[in-house]
PDB file of N, CA and C in Angstrom:
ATOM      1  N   UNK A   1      65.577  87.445 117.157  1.00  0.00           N
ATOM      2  CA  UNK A   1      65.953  87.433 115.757  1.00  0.00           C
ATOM      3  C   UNK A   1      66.104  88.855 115.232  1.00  0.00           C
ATOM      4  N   UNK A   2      65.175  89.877 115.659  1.00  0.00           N
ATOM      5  CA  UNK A   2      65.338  90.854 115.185  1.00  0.00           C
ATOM      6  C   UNK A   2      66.717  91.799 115.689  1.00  0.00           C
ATOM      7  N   UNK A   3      67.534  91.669 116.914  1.00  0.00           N
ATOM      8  CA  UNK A   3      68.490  92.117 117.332  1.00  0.00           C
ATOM      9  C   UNK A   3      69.741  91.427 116.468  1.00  0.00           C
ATOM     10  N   UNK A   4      69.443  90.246 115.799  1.00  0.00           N
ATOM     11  CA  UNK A   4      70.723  89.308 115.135  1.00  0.00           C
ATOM     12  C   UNK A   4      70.340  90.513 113.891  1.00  0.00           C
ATOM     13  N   UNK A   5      69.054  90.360 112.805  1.00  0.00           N
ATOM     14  CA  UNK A   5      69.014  91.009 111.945  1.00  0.00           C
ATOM     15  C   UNK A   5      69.518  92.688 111.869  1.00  0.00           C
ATOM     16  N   UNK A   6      69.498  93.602 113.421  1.00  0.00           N
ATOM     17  CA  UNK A   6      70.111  94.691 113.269  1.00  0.00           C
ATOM     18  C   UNK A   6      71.685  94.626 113.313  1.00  0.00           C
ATOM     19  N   UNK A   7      72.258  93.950 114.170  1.00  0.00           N
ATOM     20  CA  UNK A   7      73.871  93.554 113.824  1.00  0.00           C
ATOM     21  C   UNK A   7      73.979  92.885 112.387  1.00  0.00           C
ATOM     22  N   UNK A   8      73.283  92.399 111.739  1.00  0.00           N
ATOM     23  CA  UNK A   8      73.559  92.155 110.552  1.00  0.00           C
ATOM     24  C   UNK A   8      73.971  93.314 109.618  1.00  0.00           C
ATOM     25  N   UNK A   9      72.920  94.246 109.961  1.00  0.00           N
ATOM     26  CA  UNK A   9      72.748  95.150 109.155  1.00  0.00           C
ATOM     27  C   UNK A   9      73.359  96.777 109.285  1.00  0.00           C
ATOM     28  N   UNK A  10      74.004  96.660 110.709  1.00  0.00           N
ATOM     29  CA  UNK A  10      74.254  97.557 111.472  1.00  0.00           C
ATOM     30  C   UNK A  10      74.013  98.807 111.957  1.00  0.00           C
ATOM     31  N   UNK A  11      72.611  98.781 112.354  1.00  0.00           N
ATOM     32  CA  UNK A  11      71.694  99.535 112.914  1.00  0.00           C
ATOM     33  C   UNK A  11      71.592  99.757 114.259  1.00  0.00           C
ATOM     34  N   UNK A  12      72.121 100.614 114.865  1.00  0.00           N
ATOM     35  CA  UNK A  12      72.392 100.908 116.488  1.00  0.00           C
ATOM     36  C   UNK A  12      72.754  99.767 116.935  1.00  0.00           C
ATOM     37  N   UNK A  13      74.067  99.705 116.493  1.00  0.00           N
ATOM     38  CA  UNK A  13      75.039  98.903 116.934  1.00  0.00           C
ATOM     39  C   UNK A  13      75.359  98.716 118.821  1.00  0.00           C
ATOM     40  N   UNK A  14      75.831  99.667 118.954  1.00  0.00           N
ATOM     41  CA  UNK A  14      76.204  99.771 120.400  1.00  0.00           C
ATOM     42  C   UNK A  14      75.052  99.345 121.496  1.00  0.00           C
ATOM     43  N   UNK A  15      73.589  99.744 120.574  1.00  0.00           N
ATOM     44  CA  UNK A  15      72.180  99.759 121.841  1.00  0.00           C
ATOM     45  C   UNK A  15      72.277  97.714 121.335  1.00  0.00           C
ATOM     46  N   UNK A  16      72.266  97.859 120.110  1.00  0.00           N
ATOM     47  CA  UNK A  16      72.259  96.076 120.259  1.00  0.00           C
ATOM     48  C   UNK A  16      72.671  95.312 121.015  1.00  0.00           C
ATOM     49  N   UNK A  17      74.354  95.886 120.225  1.00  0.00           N
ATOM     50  CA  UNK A  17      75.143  94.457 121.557  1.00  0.00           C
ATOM     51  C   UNK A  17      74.893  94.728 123.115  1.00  0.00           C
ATOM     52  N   UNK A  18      74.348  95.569 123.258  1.00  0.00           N
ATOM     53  CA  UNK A  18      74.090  95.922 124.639  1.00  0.00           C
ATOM     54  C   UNK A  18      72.921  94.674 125.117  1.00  0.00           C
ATOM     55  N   UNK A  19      71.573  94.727 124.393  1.00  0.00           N
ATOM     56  CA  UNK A  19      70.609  94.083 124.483  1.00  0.00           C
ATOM     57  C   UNK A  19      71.162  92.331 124.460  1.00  0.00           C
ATOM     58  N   UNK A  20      72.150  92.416 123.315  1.00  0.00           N
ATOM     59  CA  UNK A  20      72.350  90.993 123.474  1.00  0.00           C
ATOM     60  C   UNK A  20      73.494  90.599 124.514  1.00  0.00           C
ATOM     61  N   UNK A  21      74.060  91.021 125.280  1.00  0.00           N
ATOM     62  CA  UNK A  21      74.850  90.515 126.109  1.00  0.00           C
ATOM     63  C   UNK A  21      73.664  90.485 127.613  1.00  0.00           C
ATOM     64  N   UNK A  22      73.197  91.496 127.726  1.00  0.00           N
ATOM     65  CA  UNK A  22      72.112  91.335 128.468  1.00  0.00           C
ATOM     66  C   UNK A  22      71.209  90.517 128.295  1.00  0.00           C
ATOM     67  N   UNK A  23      70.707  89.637 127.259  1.00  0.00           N
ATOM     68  CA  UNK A  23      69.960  88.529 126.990  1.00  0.00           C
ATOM     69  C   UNK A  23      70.865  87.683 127.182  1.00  0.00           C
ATOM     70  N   UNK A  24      72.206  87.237 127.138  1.00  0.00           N
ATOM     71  CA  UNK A  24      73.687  86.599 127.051  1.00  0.00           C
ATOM     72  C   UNK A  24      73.207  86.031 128.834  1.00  0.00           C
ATOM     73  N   UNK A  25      73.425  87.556 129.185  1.00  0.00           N
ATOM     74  CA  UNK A  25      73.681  87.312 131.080  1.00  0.00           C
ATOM     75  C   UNK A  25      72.021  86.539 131.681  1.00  0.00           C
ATOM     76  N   UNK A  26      71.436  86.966 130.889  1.00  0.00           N
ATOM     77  CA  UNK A  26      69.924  86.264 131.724  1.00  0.00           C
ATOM     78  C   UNK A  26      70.211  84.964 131.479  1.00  0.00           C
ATOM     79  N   UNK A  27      69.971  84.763 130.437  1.00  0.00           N
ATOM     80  CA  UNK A  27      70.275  83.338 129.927  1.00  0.00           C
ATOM     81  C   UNK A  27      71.326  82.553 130.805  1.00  0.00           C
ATOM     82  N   UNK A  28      72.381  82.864 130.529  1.00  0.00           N
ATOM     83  CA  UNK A  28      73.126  81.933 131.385  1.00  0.00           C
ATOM     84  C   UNK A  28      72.559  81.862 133.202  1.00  0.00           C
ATOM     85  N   UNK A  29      72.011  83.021 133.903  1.00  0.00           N
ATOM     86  CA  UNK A  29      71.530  82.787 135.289  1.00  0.00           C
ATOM     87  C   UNK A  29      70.275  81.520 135.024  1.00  0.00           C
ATOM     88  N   UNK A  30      69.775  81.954 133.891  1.00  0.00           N
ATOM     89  CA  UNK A  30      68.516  81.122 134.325  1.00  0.00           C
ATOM     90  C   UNK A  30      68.941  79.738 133.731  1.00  0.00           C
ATOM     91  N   UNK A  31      70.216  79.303 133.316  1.00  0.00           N
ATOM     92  CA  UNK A  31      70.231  78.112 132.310  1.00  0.00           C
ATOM     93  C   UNK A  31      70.605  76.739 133.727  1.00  0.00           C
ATOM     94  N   UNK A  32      70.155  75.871 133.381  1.00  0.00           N
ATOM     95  CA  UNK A  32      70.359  74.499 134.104  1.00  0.00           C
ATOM     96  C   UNK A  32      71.374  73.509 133.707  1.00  0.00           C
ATOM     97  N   UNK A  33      71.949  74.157 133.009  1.00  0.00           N
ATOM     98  CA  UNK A  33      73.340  72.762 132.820  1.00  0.00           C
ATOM     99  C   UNK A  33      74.046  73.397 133.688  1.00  0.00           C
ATOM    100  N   UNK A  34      75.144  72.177 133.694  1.00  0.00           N
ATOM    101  CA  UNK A  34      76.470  72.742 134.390  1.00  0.00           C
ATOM    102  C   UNK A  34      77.309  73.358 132.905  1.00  0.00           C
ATOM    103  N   UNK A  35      76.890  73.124 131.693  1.00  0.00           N
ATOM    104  CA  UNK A  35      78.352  73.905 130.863  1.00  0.00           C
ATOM    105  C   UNK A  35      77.715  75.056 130.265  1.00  0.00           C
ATOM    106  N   UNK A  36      78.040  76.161 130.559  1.00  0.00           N
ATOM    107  CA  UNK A  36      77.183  77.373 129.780  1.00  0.00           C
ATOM    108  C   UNK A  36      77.686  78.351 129.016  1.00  0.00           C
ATOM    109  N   UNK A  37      79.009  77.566 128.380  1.00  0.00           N
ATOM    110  CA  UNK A  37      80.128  77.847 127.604  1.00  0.00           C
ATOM    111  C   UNK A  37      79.486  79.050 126.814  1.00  0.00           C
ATOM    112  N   UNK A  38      78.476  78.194 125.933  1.00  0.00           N
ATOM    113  CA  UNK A  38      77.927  78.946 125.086  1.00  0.00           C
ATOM    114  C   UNK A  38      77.572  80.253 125.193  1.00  0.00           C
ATOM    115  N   UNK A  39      76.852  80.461 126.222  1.00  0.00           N
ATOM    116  CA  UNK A  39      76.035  81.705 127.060  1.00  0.00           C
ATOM    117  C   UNK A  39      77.667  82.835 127.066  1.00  0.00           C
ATOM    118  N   UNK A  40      78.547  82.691 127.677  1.00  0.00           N
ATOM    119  CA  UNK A  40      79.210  83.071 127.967  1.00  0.00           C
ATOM    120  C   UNK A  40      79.991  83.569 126.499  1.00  0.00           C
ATOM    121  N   UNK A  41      80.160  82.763 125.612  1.00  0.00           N
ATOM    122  CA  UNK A  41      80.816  83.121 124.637  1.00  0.00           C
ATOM    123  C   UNK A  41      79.975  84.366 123.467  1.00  0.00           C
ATOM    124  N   UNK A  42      78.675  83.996 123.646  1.00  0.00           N
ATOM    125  CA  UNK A  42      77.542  85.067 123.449  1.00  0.00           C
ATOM    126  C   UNK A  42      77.682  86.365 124.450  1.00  0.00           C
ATOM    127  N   UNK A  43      77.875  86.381 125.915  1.00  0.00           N
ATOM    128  CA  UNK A  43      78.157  87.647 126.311  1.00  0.00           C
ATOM    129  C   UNK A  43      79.313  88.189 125.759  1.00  0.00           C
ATOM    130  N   UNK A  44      80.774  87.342 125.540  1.00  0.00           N
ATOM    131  CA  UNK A  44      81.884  88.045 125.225  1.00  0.00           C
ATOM    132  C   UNK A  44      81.722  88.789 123.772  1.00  0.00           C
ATOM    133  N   UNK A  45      81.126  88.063 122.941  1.00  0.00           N
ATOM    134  CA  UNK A  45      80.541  88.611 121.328  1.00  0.00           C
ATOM    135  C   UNK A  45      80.265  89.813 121.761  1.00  0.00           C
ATOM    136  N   UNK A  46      79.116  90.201 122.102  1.00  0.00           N
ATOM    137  CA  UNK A  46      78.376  90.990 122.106  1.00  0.00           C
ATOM    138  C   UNK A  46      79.273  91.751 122.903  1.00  0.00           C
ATOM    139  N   UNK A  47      79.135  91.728 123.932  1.00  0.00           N
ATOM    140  CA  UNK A  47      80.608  93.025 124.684  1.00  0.00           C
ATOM    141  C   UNK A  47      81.815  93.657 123.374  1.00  0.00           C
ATOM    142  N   UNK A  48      82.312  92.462 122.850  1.00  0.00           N
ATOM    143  CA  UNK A  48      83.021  92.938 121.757  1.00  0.00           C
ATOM    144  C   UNK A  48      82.537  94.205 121.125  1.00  0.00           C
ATOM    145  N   UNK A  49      81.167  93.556 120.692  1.00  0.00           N
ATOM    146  CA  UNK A  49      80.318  94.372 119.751  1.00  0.00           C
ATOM    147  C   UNK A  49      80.265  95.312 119.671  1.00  0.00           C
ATOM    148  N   UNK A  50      79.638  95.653 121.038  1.00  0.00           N
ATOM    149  CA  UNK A  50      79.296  96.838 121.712  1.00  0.00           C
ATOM    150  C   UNK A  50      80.620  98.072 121.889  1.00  0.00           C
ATOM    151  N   UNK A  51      81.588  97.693 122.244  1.00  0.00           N
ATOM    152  CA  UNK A  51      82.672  98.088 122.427  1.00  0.00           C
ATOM    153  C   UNK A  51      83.638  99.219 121.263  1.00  0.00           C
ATOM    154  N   UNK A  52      83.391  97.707 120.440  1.00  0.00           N
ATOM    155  CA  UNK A  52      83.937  97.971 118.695  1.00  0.00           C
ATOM    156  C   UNK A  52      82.957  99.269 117.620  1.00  0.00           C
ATOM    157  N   UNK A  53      81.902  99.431 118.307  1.00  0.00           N
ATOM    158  CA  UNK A  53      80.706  99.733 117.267  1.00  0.00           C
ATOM    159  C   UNK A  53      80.744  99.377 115.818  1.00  0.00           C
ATOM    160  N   UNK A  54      79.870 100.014 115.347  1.00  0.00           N
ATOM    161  CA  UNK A  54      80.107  99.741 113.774  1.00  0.00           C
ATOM    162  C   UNK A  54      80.886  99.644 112.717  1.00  0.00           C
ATOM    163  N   UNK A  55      80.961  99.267 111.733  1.00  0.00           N
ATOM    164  CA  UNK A  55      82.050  99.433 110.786  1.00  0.00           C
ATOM    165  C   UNK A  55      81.173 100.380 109.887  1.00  0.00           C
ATOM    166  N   UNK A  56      82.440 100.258 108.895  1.00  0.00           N
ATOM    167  CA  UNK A  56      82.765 101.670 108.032  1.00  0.00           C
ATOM    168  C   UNK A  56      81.251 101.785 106.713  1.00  0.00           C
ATOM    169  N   UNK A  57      80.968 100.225 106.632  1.00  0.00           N
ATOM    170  CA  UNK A  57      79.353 100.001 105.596  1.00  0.00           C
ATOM    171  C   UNK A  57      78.078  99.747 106.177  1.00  0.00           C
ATOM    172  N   UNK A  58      78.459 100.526 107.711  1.00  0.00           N
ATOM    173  CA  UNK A  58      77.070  99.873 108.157  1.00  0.00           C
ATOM    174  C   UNK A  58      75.855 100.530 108.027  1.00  0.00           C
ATOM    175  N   UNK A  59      74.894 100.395 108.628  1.00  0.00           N
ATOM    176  CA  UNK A  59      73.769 101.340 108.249  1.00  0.00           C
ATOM    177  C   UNK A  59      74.205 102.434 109.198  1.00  0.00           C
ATOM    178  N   UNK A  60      74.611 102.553 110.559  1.00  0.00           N
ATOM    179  CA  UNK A  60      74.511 103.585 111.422  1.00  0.00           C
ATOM    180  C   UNK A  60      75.877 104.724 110.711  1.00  0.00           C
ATOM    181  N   UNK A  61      76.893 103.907 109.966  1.00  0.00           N
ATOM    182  CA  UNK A  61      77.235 104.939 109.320  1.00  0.00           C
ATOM    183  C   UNK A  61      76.719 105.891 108.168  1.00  0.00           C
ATOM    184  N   UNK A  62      76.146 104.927 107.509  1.00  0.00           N
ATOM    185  CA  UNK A  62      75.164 106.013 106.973  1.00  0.00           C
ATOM    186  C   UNK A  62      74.353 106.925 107.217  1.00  0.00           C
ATOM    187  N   UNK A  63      73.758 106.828 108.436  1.00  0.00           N
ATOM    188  CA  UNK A  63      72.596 107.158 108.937  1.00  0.00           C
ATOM    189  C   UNK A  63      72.793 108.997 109.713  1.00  0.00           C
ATOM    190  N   UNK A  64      74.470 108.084 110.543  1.00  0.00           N
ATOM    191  CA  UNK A  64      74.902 109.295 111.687  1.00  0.00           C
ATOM    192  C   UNK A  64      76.206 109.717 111.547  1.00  0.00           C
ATOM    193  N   UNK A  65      76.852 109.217 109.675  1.00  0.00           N
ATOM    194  CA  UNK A  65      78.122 109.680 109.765  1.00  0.00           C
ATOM    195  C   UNK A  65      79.376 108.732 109.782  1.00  0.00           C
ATOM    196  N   UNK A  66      80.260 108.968 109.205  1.00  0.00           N
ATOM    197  CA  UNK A  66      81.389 107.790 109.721  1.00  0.00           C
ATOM    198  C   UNK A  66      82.350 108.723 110.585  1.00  0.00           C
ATOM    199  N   UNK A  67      82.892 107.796 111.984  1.00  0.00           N
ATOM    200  CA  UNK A  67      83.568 108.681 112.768  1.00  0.00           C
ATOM    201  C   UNK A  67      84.852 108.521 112.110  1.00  0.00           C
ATOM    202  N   UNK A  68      86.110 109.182 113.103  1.00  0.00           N
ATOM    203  CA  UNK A  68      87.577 109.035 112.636  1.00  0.00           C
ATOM    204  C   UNK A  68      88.209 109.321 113.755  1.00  0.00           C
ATOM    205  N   UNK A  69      88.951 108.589 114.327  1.00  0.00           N
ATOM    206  CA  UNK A  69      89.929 109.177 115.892  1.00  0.00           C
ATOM    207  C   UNK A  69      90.908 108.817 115.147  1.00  0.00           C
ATOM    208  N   UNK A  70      91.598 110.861 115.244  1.00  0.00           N
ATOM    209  CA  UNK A  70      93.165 110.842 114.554  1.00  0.00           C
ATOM    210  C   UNK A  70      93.711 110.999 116.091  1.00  0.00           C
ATOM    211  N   UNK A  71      94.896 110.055 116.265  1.00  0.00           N
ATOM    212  CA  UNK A  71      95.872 110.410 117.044  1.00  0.00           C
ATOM    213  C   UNK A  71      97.011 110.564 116.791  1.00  0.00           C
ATOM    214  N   UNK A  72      97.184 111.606 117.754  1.00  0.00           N
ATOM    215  CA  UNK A  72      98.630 112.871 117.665  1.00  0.00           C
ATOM    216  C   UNK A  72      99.958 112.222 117.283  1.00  0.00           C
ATOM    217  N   UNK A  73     100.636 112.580 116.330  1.00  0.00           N
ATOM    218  CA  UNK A  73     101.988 111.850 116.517  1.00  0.00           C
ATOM    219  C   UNK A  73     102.926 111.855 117.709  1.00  0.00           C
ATOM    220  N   UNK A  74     102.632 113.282 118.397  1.00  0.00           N
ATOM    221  CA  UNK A  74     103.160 114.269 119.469  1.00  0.00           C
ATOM    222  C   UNK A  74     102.696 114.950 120.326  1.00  0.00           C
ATOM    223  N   UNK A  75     103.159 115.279 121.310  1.00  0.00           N
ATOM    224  CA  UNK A  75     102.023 116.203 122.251  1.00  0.00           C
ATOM    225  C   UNK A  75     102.291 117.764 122.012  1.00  0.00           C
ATOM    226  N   UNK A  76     101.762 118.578 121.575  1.00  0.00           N
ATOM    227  CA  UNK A  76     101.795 119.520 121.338  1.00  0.00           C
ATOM    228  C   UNK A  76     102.262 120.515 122.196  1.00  0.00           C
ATOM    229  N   UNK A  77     103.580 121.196 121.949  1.00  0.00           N
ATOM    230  CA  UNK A  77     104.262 121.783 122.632  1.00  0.00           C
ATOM    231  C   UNK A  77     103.500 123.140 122.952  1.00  0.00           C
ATOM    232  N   UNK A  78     104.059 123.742 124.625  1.00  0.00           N
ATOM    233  CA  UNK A  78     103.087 124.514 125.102  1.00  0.00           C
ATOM    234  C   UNK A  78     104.314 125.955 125.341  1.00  0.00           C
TER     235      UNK A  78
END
């Protein structure tokens, strides 16, 4: 609960979804059905997550900054 409450809130985003896709992957090894849809759709979330990092109101932007990747219109002539 407390890893749902830091993606809520967006507090080390990237270390989260990390934790939860890794709880994602246990889960599904150790699960006993045959459909583990679910499990799986919880790792893809979280990979997302992780991937995407934070948005622009989250706490980690507050905390460490909001980033910005400007890309080049052009490659800069040499």
């Amino acid at each position: 609960m407390a890893l749902g409450a830091f993606l809520l809130i967006g507090f080390l985003t990237p270390l989260t979804g990390a934790l939860i896709s890794a709880a994602g992957i246990f889960s599904a090894l150790l699960s006993q059905n045959d459909s583990i849809a679910v499990e799986i759709y919880t790792i893809i979330l979280a990979a997302a997550i992780f991937l995407l990092g934070p948005g622009a109101f989250s706490l980690d932007a507050r905390l460490f900054g909001r980033r910005e990747i400007v890309i080049a219109k052009s490659a800069p002539d040499k």
